[in-house]
N, C-alpha and C. Protein backbone atom coordinates (compact mmCIF):
# COMPACT_ATOMS: atom_id res chain seq x y z
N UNK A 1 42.44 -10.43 -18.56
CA UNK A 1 41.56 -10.77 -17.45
C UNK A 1 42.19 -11.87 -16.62
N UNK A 2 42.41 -11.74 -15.28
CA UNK A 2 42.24 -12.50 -14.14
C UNK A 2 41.84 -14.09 -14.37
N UNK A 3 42.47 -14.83 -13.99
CA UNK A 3 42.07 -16.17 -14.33
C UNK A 3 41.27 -16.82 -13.07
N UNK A 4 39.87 -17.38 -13.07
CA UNK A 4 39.50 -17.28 -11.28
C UNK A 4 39.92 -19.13 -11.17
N UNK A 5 41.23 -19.19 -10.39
CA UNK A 5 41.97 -20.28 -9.82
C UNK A 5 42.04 -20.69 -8.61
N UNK A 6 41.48 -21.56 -7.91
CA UNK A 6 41.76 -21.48 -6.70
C UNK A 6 40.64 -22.25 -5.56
N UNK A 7 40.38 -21.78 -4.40
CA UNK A 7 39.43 -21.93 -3.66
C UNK A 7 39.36 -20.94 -2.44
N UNK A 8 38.38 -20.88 -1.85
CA UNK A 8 38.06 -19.79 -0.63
C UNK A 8 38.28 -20.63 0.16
N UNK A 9 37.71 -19.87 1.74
CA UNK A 9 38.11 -20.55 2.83
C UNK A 9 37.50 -21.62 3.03
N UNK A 10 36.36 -21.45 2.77
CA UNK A 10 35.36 -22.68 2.97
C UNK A 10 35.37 -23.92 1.51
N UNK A 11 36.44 -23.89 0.86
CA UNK A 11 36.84 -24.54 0.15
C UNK A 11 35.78 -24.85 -0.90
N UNK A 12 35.57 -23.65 -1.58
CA UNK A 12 34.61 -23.46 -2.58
C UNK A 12 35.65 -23.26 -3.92
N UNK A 13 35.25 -23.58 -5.10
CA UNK A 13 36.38 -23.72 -6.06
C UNK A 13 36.03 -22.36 -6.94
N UNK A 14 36.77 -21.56 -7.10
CA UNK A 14 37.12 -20.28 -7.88
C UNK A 14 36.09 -20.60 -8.98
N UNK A 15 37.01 -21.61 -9.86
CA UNK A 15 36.03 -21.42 -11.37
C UNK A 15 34.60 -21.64 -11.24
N UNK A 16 33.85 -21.92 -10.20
CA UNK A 16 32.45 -22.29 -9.90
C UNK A 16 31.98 -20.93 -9.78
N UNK A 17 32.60 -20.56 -8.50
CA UNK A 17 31.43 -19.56 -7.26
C UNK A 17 32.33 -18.60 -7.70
N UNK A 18 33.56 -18.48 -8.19
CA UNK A 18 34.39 -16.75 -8.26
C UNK A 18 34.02 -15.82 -9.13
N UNK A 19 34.19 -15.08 -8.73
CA UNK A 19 33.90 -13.55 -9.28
C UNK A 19 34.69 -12.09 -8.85
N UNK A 20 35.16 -11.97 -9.58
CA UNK A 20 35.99 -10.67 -9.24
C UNK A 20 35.52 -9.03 -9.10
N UNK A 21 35.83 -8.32 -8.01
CA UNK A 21 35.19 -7.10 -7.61
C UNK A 21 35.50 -6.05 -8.16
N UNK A 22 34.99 -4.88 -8.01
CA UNK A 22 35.85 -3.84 -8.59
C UNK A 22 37.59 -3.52 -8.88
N UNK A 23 37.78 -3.89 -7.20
CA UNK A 23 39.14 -3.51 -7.06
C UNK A 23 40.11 -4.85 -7.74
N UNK A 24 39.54 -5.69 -8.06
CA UNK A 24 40.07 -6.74 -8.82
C UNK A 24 40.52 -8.06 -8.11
N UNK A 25 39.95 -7.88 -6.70
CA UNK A 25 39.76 -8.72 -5.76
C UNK A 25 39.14 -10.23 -6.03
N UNK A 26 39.25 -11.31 -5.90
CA UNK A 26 38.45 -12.57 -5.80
C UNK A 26 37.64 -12.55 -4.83
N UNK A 27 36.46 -12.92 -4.63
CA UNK A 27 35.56 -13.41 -4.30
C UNK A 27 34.75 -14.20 -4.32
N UNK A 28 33.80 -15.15 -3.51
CA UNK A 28 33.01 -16.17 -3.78
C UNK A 28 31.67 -15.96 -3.25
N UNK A 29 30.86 -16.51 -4.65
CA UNK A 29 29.15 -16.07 -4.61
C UNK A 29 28.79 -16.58 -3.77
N UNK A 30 29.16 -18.31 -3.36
CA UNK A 30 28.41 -19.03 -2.30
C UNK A 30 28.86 -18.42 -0.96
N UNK A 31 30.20 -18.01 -1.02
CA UNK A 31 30.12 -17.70 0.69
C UNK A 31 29.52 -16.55 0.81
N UNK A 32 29.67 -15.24 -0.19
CA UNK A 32 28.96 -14.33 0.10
C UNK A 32 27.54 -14.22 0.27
N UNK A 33 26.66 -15.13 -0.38
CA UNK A 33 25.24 -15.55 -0.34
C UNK A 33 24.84 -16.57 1.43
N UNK A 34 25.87 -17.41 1.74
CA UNK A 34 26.31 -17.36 2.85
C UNK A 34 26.06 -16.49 4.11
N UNK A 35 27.29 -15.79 3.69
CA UNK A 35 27.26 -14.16 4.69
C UNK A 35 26.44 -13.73 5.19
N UNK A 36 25.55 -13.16 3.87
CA UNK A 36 24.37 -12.46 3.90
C UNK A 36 22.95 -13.12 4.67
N UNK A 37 23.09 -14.44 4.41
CA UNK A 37 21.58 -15.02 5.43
C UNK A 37 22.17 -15.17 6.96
N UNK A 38 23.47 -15.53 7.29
CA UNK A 38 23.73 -15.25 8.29
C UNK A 38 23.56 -13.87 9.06
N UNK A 39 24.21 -13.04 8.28
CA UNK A 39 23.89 -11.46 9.03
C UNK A 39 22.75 -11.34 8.72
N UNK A 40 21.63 -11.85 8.16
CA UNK A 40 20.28 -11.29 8.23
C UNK A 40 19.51 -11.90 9.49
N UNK A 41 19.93 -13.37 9.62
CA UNK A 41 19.41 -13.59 11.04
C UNK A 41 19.81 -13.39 12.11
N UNK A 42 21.25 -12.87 12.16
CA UNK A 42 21.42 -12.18 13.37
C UNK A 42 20.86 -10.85 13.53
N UNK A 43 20.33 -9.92 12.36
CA UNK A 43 20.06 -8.83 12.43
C UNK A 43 18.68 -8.60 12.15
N UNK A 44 17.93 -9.14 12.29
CA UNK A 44 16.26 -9.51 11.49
C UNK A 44 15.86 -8.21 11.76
N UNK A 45 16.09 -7.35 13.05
CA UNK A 45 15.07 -6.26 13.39
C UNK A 45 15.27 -5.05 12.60
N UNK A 46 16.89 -4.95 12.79
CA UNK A 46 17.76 -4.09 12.03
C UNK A 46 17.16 -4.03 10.73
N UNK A 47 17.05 -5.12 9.86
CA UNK A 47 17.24 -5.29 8.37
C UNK A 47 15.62 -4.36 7.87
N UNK A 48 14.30 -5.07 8.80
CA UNK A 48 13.25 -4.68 8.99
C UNK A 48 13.20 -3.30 8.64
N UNK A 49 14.07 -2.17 9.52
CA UNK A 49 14.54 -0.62 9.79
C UNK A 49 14.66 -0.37 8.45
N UNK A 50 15.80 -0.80 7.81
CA UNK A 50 16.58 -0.60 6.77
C UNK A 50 15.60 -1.11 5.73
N UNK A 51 14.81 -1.98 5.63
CA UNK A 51 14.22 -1.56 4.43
C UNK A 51 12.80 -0.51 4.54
N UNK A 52 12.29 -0.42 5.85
CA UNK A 52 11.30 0.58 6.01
C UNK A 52 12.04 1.96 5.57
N UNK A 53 13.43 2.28 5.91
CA UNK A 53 14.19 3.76 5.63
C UNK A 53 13.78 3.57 4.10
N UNK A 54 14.31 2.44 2.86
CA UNK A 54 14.70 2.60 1.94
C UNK A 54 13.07 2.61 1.25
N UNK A 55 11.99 1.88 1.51
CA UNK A 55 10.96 2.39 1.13
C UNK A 55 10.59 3.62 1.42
N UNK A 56 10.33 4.73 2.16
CA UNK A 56 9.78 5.39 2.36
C UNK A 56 10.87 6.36 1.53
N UNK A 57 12.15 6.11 1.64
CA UNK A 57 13.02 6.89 0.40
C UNK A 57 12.28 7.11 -0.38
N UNK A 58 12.47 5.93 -1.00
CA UNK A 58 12.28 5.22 -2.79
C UNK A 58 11.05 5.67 -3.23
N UNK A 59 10.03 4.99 -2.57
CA UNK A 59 8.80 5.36 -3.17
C UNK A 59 8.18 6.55 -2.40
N UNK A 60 8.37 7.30 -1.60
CA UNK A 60 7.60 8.53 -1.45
C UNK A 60 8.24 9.40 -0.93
N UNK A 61 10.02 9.67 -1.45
CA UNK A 61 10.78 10.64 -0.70
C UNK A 61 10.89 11.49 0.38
N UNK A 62 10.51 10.69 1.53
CA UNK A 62 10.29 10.93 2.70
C UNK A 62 11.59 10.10 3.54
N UNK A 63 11.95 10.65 4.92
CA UNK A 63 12.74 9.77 5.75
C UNK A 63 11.66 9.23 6.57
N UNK A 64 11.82 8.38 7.34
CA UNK A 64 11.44 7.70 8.54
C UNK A 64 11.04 9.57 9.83
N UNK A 65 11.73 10.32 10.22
CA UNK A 65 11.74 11.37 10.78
C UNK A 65 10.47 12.41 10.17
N UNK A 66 10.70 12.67 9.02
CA UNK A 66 9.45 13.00 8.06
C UNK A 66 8.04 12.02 8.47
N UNK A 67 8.09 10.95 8.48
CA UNK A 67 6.82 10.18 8.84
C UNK A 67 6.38 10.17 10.05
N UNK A 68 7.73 10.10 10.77
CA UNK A 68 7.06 10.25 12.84
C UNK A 68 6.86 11.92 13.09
N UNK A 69 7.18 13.04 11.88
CA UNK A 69 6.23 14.31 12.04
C UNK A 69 5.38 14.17 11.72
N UNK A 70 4.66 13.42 10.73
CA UNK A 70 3.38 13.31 10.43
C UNK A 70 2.67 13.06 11.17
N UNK A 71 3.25 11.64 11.62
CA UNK A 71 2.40 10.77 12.78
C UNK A 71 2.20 11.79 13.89
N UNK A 72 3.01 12.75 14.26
CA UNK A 72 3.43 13.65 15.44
C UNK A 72 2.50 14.39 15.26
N UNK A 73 1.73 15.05 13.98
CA UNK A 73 1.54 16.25 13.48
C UNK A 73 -0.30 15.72 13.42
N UNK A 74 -0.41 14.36 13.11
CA UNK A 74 -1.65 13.66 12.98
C UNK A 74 -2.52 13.08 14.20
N UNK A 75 -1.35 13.63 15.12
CA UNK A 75 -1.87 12.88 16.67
C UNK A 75 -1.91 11.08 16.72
N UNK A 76 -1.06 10.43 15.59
CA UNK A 76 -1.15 9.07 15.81
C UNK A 76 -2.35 8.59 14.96
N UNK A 77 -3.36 9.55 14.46
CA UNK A 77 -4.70 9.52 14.12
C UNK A 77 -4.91 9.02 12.68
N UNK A 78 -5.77 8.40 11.69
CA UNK A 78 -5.94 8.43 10.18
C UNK A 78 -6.44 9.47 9.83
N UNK A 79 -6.33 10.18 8.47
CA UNK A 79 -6.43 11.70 8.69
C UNK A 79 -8.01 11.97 8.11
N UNK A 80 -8.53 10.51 7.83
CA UNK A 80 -10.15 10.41 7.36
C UNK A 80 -10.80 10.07 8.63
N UNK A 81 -10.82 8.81 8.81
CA UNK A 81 -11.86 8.57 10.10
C UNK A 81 -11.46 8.97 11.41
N UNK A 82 -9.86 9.35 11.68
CA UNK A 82 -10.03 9.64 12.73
C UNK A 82 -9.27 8.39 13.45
N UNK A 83 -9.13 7.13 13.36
CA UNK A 83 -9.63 6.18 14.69
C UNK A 83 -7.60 6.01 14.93
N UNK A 84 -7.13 6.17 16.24
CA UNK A 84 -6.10 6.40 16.37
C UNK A 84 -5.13 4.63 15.97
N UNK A 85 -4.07 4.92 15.74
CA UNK A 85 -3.22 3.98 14.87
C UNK A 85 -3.22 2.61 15.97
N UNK A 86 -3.45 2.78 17.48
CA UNK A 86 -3.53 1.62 18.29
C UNK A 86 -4.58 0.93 18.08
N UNK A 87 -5.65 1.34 17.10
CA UNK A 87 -6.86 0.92 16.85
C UNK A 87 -6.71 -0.62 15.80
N UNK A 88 -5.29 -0.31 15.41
CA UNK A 88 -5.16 -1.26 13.41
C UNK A 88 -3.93 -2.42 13.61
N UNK A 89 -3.95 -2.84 13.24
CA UNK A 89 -2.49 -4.41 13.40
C UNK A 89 -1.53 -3.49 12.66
N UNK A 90 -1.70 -2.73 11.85
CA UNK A 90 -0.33 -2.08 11.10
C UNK A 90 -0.14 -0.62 11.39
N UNK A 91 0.75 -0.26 11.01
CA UNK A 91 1.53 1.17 11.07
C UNK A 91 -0.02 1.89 9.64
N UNK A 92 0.14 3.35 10.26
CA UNK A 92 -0.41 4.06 9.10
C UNK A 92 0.03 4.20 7.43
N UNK A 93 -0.97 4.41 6.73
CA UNK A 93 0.04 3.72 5.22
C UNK A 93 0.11 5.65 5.17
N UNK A 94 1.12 5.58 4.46
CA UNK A 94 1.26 7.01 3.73
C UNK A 94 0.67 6.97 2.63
N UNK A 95 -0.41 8.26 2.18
CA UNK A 95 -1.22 8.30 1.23
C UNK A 95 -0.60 9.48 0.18
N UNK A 96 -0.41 9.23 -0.92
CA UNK A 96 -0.04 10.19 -1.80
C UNK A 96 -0.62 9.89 -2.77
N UNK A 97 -0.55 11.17 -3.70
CA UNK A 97 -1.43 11.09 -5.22
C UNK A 97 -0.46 10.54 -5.93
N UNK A 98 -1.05 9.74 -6.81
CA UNK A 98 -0.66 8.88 -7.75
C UNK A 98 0.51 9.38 -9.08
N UNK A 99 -0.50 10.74 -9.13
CA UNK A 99 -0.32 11.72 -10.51
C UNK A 99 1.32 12.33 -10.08
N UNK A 100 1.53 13.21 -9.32
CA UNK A 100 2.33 13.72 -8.97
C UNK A 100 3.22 13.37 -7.46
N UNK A 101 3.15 11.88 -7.22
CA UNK A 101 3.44 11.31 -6.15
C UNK A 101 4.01 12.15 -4.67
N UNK A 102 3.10 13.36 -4.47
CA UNK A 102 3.15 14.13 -3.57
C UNK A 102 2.47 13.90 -2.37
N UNK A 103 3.35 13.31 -1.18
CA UNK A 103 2.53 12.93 0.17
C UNK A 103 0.92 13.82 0.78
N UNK A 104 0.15 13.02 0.92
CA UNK A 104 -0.75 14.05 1.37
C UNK A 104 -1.43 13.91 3.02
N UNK A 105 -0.87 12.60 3.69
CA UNK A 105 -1.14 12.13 4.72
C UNK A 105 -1.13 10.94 5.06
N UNK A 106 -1.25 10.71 6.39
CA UNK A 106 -1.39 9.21 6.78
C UNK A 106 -2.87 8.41 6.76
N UNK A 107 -3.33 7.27 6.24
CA UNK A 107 -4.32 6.90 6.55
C UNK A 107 -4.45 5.44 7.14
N UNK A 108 -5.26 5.29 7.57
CA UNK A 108 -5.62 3.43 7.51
C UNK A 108 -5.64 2.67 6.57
N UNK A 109 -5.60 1.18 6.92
CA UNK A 109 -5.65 0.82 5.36
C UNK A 109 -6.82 0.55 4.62
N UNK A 110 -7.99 0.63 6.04
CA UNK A 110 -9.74 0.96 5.42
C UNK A 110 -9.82 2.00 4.57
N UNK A 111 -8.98 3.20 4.74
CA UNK A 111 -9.30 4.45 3.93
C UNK A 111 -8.77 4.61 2.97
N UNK A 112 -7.37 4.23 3.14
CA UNK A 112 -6.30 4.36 1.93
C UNK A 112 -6.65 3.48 0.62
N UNK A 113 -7.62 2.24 1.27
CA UNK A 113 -8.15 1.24 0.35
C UNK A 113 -9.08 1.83 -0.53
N UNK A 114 -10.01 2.66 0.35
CA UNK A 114 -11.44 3.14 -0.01
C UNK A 114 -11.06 4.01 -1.53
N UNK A 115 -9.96 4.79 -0.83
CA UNK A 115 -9.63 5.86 -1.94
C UNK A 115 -8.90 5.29 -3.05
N UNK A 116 -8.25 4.34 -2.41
CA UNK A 116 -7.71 3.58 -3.93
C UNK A 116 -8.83 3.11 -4.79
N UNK A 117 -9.98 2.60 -4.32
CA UNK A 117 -10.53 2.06 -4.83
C UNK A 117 -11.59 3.13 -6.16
N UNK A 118 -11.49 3.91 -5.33
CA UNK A 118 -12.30 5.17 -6.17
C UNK A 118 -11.19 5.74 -6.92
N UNK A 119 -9.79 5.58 -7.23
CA UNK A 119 -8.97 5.76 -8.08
C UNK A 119 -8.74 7.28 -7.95
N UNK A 120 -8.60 7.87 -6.53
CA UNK A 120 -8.54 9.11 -5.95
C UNK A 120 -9.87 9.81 -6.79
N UNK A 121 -10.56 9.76 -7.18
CA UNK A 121 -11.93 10.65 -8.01
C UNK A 121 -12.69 10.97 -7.41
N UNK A 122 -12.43 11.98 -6.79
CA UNK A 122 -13.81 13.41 -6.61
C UNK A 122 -14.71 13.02 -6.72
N UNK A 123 -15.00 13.22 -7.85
CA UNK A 123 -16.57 13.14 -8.88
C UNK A 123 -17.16 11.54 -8.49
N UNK A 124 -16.31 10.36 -8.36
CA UNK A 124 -17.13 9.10 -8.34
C UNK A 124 -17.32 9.27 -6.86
N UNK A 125 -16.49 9.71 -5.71
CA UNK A 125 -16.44 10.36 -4.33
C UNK A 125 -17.68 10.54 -3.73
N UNK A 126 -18.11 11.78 -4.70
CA UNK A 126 -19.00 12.33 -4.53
C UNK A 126 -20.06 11.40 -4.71
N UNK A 127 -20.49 11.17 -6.17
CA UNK A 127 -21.47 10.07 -6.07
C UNK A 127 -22.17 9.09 -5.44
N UNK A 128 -20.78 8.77 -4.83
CA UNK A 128 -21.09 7.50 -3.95
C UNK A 128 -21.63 8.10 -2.65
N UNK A 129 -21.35 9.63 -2.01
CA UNK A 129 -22.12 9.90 -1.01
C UNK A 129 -23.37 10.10 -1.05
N UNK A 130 -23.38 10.65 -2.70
CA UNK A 130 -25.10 10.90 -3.00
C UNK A 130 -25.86 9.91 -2.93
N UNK A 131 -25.42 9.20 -3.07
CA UNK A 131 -26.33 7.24 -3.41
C UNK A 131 -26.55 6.90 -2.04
N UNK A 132 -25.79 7.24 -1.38
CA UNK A 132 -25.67 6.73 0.00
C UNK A 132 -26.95 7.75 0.81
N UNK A 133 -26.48 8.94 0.85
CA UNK A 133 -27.67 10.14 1.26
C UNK A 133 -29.52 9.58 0.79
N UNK A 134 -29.33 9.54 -0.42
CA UNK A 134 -30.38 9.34 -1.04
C UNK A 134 -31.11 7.62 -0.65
N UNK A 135 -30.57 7.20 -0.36
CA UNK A 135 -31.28 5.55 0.58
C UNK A 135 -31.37 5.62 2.16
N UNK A 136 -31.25 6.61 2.54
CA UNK A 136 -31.24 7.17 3.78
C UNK A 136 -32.38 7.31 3.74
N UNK A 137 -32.94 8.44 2.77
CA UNK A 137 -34.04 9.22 2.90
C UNK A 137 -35.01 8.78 3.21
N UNK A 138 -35.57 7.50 3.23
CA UNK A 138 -36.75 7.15 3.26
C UNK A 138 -36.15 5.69 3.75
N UNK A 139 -36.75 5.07 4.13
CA UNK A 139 -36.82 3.23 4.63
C UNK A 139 -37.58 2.59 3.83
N UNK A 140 -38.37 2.82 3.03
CA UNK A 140 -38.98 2.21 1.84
C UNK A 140 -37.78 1.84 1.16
N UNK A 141 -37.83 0.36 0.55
CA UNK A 141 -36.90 -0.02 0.11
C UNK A 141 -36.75 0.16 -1.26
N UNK A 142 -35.66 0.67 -1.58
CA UNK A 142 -35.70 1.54 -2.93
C UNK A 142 -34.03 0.68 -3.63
N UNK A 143 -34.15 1.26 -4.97
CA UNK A 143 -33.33 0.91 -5.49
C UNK A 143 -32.51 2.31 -6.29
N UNK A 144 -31.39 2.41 -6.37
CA UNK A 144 -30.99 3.48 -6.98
C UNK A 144 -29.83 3.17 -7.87
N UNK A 145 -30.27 3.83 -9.06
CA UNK A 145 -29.23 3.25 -10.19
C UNK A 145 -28.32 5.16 -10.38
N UNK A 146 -27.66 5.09 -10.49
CA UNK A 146 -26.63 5.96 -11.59
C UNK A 146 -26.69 6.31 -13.01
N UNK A 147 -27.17 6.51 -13.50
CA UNK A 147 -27.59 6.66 -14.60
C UNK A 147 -26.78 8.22 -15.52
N UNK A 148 -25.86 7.76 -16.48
CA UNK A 148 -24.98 9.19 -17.19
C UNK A 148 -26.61 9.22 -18.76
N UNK A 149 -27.04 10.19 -18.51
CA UNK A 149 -28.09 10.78 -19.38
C UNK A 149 -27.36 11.79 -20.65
N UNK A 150 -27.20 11.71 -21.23
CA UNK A 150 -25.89 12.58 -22.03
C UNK A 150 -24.86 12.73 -21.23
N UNK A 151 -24.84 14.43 -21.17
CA UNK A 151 -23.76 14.90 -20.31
C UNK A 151 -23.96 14.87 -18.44
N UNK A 152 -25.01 14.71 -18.63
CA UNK A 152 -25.53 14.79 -16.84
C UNK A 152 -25.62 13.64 -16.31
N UNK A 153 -25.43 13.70 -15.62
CA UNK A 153 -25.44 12.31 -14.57
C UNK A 153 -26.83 12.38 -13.20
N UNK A 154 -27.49 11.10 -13.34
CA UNK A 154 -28.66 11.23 -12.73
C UNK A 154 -28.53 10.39 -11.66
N UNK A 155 -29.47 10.41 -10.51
CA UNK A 155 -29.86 9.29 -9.37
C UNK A 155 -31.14 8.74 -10.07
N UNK A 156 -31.52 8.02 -9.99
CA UNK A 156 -32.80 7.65 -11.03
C UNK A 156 -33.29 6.34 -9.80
N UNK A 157 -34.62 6.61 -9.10
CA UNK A 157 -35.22 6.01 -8.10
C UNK A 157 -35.93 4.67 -9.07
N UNK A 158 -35.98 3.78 -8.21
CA UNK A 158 -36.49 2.87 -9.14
C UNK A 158 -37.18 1.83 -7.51
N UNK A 159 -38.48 1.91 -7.51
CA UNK A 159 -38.86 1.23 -6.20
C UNK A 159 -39.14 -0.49 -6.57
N UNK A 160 -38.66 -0.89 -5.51
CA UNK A 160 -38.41 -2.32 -5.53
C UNK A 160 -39.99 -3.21 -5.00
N UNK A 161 -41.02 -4.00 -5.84
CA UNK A 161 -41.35 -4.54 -4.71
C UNK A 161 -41.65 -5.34 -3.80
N UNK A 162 -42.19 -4.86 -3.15
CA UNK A 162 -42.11 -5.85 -1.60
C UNK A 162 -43.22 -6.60 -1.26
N UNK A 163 -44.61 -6.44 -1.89
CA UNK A 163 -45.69 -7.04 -1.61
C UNK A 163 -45.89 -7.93 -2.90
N UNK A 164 -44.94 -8.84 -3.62
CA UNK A 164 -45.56 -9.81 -4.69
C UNK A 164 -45.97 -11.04 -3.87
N UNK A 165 -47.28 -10.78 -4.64
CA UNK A 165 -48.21 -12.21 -4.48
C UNK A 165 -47.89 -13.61 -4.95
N UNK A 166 -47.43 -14.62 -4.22
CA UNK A 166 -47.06 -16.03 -5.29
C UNK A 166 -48.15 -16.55 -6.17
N UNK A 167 -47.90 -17.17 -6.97
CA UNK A 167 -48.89 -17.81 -8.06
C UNK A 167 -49.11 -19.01 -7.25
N UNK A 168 -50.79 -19.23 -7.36
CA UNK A 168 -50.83 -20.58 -6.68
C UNK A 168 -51.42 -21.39 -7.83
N UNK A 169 -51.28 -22.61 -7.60
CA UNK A 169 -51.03 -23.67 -8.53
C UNK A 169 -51.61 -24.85 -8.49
């Protein structure tokens, strides 16, 4: 092995900062660490690009081109509510299932949240519209619990009330 002797340009000392490359080259960590914040602030917008390309790689094997068809294909739009992307401070999130990390659309991050939050589930989905339907129904102020009864799952009304008398004293 290579003995690291010496100094770089910027008069950094080998045995400190050196490190040798593939090709068996010397190099130095500090100037290259250096380098790198320099070309990042000359390039801030660039770098921005480049890691939006490498996410949308990485985590949802898509290009950047793939996403502006979506966007193209979505009218700019979230593919739940609708409200177009000039509506939000951010870009549309790409929504994919968890299970089989297969893109399924663009959403907001109100929706993409919503559904995260329901842990993509149908069934709790659903529920939650029923609960919602069902306090509609009437303006009497009601209370509605969820209730799993064995295997069935219930709305179970439970009226709240509204005319208690105080104790006087």
């Amino acid at each position: 092995m290579r003995e690291l002797v010496g100094y770089c340009k910027r008069e950094h000392d080998y045995s400190i900062y050196g490190k040798i490359d593939k090709r068996g080259n010397f190099y130095c960590t500090k100037c290259q660490r250096i380098s790198q914040k320099e070309w990042l602030e000359k390039n801030e917008g660039k770098t921005k690009e480049i890691k939006r390309k490498s996410h949308f790689k990485t985590k949802y094997g898509i290009s950047v081109k793939d996403y502006e068809q979506m966007e193209k294909d979505h009218k700019g739009c979230c593919a739940i509510c609708g409200i177009h992307k000039n509506g939000f401070d951010k870009d549309l999130y790409i929504d994919h299932c968890h299970d089989s990390n297969k893109v399924r659309g663009l959403l907001c991050q109100s929706c993409n949240s919503g559904l995260g939050f329901f842990k993509d589930n149908i069934r709790l989905m659903l529920k939650a519209i029923e609960y919602l339907e069902y306090s509609r129904e009437d303006e009497r102020q009601k209370k509605w619990i969820v209730c799993n009864i064995g295997e069935e799952e219930k709305l179970i009304e439970a009226e709240v009330c509204t005319d208690v008398q105080g104790v006087s004293g």
